[in-house]
PDB file of N, CA and C in Angstrom:
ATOM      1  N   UNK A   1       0.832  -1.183   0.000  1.00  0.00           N
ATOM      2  CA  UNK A   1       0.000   0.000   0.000  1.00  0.00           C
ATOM      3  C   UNK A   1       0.875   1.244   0.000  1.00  0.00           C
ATOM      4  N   UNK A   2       0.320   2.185  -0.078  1.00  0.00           N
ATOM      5  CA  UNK A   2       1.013   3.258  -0.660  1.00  0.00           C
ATOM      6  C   UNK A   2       0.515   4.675   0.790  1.00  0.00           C
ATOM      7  N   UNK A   3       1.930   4.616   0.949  1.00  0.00           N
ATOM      8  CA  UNK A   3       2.152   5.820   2.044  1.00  0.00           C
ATOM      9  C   UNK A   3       2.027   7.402   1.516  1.00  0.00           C
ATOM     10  N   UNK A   4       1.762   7.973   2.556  1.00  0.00           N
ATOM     11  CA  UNK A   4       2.513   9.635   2.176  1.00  0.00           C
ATOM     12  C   UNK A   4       3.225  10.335   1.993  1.00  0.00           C
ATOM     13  N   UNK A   5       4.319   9.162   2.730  1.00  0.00           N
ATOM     14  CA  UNK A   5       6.127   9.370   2.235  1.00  0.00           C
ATOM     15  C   UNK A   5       5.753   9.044   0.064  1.00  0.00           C
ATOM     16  N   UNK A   6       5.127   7.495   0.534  1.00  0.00           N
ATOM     17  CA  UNK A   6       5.889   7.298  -1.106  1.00  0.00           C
ATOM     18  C   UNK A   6       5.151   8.185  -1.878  1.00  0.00           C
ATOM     19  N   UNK A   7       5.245   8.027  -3.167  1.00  0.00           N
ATOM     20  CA  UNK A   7       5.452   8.970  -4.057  1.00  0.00           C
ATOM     21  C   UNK A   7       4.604   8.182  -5.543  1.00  0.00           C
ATOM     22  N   UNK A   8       3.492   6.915  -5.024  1.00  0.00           N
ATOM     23  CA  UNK A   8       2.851   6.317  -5.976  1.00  0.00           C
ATOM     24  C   UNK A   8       3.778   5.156  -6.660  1.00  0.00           C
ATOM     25  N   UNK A   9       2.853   5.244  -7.638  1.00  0.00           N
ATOM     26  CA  UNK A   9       3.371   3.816  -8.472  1.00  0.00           C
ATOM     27  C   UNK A   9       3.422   4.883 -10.161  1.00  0.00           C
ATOM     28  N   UNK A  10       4.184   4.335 -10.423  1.00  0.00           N
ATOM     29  CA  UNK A  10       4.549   4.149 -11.978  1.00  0.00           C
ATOM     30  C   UNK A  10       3.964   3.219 -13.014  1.00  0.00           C
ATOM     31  N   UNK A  11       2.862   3.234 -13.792  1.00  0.00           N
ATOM     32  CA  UNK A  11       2.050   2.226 -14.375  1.00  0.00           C
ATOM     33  C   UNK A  11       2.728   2.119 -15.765  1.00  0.00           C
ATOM     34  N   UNK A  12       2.792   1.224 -16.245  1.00  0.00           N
ATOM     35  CA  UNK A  12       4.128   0.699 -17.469  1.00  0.00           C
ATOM     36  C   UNK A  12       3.103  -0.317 -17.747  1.00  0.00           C
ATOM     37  N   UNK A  13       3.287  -0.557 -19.504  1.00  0.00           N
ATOM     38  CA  UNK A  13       2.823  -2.014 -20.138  1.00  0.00           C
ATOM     39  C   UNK A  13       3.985  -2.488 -20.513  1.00  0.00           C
ATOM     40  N   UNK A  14       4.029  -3.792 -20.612  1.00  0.00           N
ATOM     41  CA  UNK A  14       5.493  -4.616 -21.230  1.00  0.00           C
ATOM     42  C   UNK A  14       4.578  -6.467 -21.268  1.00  0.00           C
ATOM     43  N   UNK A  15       4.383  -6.500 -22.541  1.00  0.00           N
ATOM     44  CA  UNK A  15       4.681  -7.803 -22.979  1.00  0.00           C
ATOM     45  C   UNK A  15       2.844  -8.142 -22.756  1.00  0.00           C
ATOM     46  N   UNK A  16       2.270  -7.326 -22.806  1.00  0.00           N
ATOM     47  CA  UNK A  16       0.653  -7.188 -22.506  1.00  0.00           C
ATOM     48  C   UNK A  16      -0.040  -6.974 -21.461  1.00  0.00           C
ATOM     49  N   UNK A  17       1.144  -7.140 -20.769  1.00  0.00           N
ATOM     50  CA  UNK A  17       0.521  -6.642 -18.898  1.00  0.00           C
ATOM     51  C   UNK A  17       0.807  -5.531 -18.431  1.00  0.00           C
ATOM     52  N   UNK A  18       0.081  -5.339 -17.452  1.00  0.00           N
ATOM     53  CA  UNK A  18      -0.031  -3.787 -17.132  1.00  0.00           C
ATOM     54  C   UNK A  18       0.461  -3.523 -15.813  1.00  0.00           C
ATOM     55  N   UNK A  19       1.723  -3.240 -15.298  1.00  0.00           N
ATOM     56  CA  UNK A  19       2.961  -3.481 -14.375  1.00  0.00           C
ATOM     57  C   UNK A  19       2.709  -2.345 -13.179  1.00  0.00           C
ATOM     58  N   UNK A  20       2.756  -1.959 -12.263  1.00  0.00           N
ATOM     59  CA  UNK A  20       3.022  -1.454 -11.316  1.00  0.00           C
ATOM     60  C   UNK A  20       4.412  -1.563 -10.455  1.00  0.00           C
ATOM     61  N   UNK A  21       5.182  -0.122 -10.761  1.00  0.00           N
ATOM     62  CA  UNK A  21       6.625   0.145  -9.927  1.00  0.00           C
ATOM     63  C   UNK A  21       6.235   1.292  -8.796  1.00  0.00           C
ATOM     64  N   UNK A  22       6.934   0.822  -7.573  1.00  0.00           N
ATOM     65  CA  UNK A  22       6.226   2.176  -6.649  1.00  0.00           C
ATOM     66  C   UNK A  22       7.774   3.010  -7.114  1.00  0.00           C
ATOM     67  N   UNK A  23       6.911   4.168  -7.349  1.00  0.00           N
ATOM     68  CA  UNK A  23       7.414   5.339  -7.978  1.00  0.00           C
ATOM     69  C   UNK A  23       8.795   5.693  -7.228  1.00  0.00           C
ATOM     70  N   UNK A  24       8.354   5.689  -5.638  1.00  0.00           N
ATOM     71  CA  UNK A  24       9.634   6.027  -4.849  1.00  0.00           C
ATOM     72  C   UNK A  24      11.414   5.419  -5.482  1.00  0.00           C
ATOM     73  N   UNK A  25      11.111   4.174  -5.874  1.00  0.00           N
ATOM     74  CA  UNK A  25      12.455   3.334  -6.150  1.00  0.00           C
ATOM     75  C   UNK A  25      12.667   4.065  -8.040  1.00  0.00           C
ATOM     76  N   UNK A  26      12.592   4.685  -8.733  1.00  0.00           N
ATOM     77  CA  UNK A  26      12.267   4.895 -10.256  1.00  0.00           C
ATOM     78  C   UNK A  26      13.621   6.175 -10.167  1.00  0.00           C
ATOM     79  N   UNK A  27      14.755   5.674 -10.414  1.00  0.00           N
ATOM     80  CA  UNK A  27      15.477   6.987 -10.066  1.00  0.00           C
ATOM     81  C   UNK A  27      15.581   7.473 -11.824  1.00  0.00           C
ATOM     82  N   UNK A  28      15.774   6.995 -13.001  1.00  0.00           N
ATOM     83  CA  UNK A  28      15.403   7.624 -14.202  1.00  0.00           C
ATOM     84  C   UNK A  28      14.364   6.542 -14.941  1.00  0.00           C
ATOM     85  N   UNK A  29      14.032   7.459 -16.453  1.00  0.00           N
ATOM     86  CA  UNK A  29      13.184   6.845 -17.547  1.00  0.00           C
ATOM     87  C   UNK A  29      13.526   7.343 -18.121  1.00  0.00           C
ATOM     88  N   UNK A  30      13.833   6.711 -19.627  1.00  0.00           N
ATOM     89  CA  UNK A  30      14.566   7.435 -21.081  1.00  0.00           C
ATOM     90  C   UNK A  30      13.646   6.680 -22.109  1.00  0.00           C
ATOM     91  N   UNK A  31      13.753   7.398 -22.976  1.00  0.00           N
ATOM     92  CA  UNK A  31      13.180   6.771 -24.519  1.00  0.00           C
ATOM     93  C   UNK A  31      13.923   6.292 -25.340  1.00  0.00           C
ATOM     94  N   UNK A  32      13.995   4.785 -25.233  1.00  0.00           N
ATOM     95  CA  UNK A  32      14.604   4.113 -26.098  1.00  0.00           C
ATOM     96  C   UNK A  32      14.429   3.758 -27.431  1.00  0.00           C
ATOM     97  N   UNK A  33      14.449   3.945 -28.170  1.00  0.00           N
ATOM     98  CA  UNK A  33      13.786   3.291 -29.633  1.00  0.00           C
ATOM     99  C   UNK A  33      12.430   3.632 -29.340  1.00  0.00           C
ATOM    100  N   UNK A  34      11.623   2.413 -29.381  1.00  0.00           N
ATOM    101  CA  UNK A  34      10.169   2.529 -29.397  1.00  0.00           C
ATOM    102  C   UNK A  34       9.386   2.259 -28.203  1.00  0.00           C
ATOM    103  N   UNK A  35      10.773   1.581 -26.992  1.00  0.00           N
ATOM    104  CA  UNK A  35      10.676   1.621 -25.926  1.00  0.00           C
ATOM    105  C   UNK A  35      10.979   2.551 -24.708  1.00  0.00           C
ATOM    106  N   UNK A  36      11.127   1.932 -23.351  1.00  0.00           N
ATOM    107  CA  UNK A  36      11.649   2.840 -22.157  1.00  0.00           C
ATOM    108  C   UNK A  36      12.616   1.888 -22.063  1.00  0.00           C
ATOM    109  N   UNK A  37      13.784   2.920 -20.971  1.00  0.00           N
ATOM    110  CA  UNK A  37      14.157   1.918 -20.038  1.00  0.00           C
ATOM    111  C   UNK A  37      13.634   2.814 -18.585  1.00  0.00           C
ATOM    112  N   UNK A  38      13.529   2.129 -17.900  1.00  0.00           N
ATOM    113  CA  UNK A  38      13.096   2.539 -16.271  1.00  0.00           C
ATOM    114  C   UNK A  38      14.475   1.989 -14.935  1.00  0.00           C
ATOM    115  N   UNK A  39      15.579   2.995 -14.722  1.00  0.00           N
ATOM    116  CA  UNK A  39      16.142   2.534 -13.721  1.00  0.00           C
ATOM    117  C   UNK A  39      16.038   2.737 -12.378  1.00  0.00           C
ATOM    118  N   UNK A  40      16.557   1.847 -11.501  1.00  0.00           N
ATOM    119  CA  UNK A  40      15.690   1.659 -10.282  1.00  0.00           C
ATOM    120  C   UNK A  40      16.915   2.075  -9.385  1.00  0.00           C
ATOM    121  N   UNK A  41      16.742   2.991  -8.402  1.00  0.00           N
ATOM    122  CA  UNK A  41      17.643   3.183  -7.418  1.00  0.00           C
ATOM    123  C   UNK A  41      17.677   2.563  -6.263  1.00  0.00           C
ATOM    124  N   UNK A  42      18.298   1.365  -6.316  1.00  0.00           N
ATOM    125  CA  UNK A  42      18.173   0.595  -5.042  1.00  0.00           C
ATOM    126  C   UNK A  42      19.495  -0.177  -5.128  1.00  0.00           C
ATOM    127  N   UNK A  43      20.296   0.159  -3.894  1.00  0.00           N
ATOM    128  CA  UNK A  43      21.421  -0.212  -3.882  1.00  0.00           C
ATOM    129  C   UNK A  43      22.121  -1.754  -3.517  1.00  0.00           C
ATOM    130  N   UNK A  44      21.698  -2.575  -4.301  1.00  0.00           N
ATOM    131  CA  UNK A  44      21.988  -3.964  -4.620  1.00  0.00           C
ATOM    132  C   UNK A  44      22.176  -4.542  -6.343  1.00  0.00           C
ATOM    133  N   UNK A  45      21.961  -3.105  -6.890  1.00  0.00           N
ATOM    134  CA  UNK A  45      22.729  -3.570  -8.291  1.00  0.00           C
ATOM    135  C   UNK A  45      21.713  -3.893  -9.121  1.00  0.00           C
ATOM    136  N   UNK A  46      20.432  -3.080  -8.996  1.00  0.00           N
ATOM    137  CA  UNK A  46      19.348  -4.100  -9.553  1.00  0.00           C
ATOM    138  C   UNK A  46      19.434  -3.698 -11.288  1.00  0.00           C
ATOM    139  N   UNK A  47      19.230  -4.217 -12.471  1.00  0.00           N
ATOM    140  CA  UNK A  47      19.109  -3.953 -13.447  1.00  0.00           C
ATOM    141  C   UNK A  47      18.394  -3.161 -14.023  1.00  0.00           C
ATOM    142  N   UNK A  48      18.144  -2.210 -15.279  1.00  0.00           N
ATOM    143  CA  UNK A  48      17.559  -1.389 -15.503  1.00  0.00           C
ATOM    144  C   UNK A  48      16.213  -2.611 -16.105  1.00  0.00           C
ATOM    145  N   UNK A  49      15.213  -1.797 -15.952  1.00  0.00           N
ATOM    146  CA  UNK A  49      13.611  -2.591 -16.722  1.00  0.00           C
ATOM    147  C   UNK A  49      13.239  -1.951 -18.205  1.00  0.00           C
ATOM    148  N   UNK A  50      12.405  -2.635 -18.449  1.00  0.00           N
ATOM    149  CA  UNK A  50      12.301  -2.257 -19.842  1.00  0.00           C
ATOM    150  C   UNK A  50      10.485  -1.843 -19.930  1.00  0.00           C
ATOM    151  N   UNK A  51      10.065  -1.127 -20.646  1.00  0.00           N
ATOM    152  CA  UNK A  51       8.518  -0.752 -21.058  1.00  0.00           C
ATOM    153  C   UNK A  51       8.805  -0.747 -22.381  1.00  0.00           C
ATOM    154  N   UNK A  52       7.016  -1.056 -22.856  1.00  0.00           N
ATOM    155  CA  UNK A  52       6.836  -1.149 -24.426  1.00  0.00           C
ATOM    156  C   UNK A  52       5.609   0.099 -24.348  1.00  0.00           C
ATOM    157  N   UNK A  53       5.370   0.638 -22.978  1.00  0.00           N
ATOM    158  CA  UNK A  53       4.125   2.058 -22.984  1.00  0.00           C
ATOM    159  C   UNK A  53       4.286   2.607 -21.365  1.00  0.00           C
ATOM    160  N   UNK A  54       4.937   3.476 -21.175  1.00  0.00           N
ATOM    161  CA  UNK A  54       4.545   4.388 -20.153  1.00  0.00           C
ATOM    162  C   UNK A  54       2.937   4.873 -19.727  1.00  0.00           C
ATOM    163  N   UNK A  55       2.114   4.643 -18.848  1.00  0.00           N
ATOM    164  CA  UNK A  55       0.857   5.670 -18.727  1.00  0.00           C
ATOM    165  C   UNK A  55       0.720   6.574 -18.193  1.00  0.00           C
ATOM    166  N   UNK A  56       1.276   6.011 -16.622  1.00  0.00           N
ATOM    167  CA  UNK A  56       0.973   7.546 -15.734  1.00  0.00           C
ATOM    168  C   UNK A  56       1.510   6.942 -14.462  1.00  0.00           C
ATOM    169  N   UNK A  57       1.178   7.815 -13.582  1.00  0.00           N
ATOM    170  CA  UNK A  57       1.952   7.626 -12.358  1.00  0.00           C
ATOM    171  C   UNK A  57       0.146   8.021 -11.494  1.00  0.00           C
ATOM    172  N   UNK A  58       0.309   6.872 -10.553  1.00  0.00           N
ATOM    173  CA  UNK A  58      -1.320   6.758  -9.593  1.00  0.00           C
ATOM    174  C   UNK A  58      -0.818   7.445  -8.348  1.00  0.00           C
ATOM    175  N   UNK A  59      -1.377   7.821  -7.509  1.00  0.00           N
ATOM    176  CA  UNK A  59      -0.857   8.416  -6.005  1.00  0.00           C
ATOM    177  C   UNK A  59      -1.038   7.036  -5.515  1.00  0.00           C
ATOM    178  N   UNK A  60      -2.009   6.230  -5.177  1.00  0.00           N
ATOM    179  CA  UNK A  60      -2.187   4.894  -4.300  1.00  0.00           C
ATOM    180  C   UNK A  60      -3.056   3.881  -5.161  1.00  0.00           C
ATOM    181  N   UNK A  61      -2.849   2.904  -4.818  1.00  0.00           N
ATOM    182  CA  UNK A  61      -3.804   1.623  -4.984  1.00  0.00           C
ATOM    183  C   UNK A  61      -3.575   0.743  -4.226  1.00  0.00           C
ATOM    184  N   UNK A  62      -4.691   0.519  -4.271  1.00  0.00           N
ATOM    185  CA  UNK A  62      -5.004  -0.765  -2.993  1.00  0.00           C
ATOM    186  C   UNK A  62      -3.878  -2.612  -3.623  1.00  0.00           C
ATOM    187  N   UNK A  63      -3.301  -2.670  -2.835  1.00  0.00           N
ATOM    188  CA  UNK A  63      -2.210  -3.896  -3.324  1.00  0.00           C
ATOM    189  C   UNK A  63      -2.433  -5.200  -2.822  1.00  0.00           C
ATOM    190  N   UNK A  64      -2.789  -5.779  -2.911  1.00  0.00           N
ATOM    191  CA  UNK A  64      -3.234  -7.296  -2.543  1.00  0.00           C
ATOM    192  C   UNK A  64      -2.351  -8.180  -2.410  1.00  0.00           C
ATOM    193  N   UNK A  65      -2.122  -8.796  -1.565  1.00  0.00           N
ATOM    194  CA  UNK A  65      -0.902 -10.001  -1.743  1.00  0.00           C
ATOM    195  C   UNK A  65      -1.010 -11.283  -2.842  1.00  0.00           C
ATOM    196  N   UNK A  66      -0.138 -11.527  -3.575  1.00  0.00           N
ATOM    197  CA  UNK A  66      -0.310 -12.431  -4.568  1.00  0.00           C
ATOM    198  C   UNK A  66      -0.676 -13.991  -4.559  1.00  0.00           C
ATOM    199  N   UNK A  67      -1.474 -14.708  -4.620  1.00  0.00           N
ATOM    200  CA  UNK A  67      -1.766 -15.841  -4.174  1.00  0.00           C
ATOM    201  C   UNK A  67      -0.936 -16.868  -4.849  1.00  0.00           C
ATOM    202  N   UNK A  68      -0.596 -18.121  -4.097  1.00  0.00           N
ATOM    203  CA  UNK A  68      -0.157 -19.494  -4.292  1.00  0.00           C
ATOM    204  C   UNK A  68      -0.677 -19.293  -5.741  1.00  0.00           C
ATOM    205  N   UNK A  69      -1.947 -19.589  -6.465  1.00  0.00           N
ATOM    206  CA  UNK A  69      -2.141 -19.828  -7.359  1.00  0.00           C
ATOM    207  C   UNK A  69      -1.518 -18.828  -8.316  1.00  0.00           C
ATOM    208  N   UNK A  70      -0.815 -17.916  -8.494  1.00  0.00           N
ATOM    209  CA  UNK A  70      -0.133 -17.142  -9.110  1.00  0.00           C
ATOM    210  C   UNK A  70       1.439 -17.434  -9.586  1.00  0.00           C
ATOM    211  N   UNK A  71       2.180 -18.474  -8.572  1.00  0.00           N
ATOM    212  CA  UNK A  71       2.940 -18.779  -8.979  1.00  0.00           C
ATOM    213  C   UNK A  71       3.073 -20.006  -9.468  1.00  0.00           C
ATOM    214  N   UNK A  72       1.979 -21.036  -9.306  1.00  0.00           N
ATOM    215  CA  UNK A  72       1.950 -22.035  -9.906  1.00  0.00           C
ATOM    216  C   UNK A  72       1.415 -21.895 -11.393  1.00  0.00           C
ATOM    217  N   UNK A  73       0.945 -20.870 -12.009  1.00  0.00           N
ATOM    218  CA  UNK A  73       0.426 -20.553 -13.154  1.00  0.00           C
ATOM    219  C   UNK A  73       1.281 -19.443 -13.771  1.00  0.00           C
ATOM    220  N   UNK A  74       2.164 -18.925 -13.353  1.00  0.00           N
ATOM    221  CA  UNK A  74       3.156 -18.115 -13.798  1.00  0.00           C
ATOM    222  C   UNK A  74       4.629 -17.874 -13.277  1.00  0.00           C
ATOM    223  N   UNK A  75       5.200 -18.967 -13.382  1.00  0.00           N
ATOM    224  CA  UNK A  75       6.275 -19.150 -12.291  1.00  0.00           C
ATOM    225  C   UNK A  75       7.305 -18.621 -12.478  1.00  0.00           C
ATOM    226  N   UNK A  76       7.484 -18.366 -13.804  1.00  0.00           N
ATOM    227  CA  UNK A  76       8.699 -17.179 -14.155  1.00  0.00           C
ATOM    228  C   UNK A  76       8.335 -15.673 -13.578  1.00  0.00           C
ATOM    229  N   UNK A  77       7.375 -15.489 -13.550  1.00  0.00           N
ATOM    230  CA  UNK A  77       6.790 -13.790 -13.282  1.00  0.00           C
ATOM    231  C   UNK A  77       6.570 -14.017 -12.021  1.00  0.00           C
ATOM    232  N   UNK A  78       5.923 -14.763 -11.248  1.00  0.00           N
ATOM    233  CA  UNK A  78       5.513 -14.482  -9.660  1.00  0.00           C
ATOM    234  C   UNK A  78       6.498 -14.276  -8.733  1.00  0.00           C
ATOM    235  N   UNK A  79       8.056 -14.634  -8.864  1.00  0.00           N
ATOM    236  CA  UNK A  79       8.954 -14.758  -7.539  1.00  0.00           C
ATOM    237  C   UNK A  79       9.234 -12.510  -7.400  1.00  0.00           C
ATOM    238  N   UNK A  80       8.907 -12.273  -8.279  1.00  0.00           N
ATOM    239  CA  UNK A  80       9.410 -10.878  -8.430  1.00  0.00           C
ATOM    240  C   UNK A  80       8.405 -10.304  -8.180  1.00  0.00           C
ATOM    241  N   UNK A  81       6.897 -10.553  -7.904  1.00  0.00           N
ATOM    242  CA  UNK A  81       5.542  -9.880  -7.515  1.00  0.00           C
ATOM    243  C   UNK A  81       5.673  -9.978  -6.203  1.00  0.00           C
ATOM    244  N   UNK A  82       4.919  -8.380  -5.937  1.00  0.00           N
ATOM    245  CA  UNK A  82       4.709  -7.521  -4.384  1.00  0.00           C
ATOM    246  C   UNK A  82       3.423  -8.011  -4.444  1.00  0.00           C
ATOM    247  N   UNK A  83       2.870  -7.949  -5.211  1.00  0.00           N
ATOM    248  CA  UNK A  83       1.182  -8.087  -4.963  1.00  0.00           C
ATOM    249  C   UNK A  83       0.244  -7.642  -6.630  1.00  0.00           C
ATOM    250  N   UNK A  84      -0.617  -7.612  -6.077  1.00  0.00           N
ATOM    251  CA  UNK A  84      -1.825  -7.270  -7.600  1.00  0.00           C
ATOM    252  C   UNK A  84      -2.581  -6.190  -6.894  1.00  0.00           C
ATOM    253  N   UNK A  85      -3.039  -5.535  -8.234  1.00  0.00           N
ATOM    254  CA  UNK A  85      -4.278  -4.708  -7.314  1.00  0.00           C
ATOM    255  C   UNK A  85      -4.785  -4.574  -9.153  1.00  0.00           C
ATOM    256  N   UNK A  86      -5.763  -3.094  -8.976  1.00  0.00           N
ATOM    257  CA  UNK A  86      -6.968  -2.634  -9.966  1.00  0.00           C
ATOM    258  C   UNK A  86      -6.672  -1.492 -10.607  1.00  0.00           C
ATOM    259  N   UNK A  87      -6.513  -0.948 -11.503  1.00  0.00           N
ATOM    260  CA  UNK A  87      -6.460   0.836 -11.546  1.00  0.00           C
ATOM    261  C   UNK A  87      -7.555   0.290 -13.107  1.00  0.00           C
ATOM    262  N   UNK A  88      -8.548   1.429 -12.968  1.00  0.00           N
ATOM    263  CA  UNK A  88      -9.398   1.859 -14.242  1.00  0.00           C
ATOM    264  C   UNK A  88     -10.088   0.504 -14.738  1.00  0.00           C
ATOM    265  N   UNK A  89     -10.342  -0.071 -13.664  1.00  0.00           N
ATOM    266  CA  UNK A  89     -10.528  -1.856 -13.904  1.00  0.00           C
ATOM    267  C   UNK A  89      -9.980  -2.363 -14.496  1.00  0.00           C
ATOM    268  N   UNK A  90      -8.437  -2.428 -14.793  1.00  0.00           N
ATOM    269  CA  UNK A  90      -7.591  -3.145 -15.613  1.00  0.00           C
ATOM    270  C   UNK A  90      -6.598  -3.603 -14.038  1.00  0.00           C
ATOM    271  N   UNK A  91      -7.178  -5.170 -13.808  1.00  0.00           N
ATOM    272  CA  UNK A  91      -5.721  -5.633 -13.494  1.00  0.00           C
ATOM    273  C   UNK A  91      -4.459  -5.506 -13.263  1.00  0.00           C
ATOM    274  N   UNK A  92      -3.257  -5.054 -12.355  1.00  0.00           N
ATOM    275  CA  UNK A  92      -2.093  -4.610 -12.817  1.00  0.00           C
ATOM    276  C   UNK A  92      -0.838  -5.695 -11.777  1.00  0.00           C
ATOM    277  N   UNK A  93       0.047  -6.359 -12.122  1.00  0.00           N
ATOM    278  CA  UNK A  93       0.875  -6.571 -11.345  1.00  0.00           C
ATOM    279  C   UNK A  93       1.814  -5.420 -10.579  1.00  0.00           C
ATOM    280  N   UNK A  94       2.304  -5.871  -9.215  1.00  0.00           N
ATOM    281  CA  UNK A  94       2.880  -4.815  -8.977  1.00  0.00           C
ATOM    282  C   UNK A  94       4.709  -5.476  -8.580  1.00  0.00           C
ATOM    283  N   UNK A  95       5.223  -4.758  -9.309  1.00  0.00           N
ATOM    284  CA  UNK A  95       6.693  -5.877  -9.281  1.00  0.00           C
ATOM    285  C   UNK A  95       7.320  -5.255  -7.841  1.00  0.00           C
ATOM    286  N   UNK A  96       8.156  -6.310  -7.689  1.00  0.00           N
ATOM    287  CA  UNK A  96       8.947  -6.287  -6.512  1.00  0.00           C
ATOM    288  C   UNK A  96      10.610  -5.767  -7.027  1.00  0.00           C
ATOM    289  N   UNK A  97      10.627  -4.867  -6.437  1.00  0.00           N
ATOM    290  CA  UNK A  97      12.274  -4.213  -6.952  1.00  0.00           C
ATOM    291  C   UNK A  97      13.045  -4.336  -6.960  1.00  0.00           C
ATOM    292  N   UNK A  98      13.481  -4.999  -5.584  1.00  0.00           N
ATOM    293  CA  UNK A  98      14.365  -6.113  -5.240  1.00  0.00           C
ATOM    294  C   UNK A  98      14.584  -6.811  -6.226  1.00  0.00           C
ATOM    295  N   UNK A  99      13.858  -7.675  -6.861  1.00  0.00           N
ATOM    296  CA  UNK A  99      14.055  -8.517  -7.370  1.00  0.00           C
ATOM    297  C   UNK A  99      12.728  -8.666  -8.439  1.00  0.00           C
ATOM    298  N   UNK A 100      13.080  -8.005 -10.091  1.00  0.00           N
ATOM    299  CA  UNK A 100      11.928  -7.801 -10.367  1.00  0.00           C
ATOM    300  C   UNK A 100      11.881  -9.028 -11.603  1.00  0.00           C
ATOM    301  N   UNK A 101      10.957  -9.501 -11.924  1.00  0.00           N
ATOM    302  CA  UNK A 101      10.670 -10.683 -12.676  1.00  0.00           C
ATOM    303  C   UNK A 101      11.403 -10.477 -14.211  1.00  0.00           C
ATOM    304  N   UNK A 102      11.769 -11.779 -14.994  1.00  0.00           N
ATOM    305  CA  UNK A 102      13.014 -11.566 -16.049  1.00  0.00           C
ATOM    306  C   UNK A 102      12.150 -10.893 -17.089  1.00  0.00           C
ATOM    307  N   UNK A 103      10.617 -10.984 -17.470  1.00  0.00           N
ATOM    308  CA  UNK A 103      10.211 -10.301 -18.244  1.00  0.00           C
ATOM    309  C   UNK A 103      10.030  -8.959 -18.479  1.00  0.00           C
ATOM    310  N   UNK A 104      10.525  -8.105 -17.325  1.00  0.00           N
ATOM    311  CA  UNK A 104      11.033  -6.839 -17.296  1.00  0.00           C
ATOM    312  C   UNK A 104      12.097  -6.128 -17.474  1.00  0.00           C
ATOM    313  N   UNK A 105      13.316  -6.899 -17.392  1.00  0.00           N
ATOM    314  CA  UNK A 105      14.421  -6.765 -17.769  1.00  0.00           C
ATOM    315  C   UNK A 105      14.667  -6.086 -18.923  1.00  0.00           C
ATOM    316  N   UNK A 106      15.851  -4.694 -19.173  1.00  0.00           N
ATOM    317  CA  UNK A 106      16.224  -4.701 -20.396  1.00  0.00           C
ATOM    318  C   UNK A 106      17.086  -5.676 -21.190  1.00  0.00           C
ATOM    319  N   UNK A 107      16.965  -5.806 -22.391  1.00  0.00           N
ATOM    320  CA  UNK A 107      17.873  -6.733 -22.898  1.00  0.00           C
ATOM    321  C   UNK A 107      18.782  -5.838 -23.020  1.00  0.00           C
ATOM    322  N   UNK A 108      20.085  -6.892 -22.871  1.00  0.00           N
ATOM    323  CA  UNK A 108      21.349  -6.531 -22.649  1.00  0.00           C
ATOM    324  C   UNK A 108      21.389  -5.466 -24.331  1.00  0.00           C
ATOM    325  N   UNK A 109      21.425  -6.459 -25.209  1.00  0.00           N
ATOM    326  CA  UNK A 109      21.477  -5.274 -26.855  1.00  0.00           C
ATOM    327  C   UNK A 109      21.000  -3.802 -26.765  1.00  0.00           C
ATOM    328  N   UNK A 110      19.423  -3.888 -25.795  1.00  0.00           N
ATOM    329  CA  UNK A 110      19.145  -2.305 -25.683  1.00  0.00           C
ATOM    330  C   UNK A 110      19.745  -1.520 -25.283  1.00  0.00           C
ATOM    331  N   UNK A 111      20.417  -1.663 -24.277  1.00  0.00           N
ATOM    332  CA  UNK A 111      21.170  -0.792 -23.598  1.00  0.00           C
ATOM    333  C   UNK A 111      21.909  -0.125 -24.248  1.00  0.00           C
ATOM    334  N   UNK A 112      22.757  -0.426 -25.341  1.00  0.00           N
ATOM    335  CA  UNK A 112      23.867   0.538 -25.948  1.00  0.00           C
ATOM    336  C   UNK A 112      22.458   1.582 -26.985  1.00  0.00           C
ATOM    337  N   UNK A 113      21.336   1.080 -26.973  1.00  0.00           N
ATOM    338  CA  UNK A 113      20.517   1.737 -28.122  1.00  0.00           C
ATOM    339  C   UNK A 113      20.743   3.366 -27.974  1.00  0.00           C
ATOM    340  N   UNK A 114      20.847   4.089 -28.801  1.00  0.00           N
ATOM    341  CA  UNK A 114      20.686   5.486 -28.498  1.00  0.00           C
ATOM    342  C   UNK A 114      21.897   6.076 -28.238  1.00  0.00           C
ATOM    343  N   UNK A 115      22.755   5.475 -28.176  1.00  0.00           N
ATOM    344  CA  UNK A 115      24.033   5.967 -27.265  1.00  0.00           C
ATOM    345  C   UNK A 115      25.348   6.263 -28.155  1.00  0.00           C
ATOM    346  N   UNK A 116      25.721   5.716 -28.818  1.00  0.00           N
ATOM    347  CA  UNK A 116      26.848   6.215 -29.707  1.00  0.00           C
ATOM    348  C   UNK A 116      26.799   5.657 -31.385  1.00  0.00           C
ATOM    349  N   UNK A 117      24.981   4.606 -31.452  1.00  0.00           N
ATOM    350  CA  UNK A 117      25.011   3.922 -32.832  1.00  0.00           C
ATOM    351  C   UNK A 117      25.327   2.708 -33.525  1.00  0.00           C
ATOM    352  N   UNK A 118      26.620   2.435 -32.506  1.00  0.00           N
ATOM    353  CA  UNK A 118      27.530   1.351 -33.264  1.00  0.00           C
ATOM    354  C   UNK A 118      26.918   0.037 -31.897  1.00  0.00           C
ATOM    355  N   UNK A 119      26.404  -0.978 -32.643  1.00  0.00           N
ATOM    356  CA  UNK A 119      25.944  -2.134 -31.934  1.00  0.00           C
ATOM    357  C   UNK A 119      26.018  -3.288 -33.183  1.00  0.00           C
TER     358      UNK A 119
END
């Protein structure tokens, strides 16, 4: 759930789902190609993430803890989920920062995108 310290969530699509980052951890966002990258300031080295649509940034939503049945039906994506919740009645995962699931990841190739050309 979302405090008065934090600073919301960051709502991102990538790969058809509709992602939730709490905003507080989001230290940049750049425009990559046709994508983002989203890097996370948290001091354990975490990798930059990737978006295929930026939307908006929510002040709060209600966050639900993720059920057993979530990781038995999505087991690559669940170890990196904080929870689920709702915005605009669309469903949204909400990733865990720490450790955020591999389908968010930038690919390693993107990274040089934009930057000097030569890849």
């Amino acid at each position: 759930m979302s405090s008065p310290a934090n600073r919301g969530y960051l709502l991102l699509r990538r790969g058809g789902v509709l992602w939730g980052v709490d905003n507080a951890v989001v230290s940049g966002l750049t425009r990559q190609g046709v994508g983002y990258r989203i890097d996370i300031g948290i001091d354990i080295g975490a990798a930059p993430l990737s978006a295929d649509e930026i939307l908006c940034v929510v002040d709060s939503l209600r966050v639900q803890p993720a059920s057993a049945a979530l990781r038995r039906f999505w087991p690559g994506v669940a170890a990196g989920v904080a929870g689920l919740a709702v915005h605009g009645e669309q469903p949204l995962v909400i990733v865990d920062p720490k450790r955020p699931p591999q389908l968010l990841w930038l690919a390693p190739e993107a990274e040089g995108e934009g930057t000097d050309g030569e890849r």
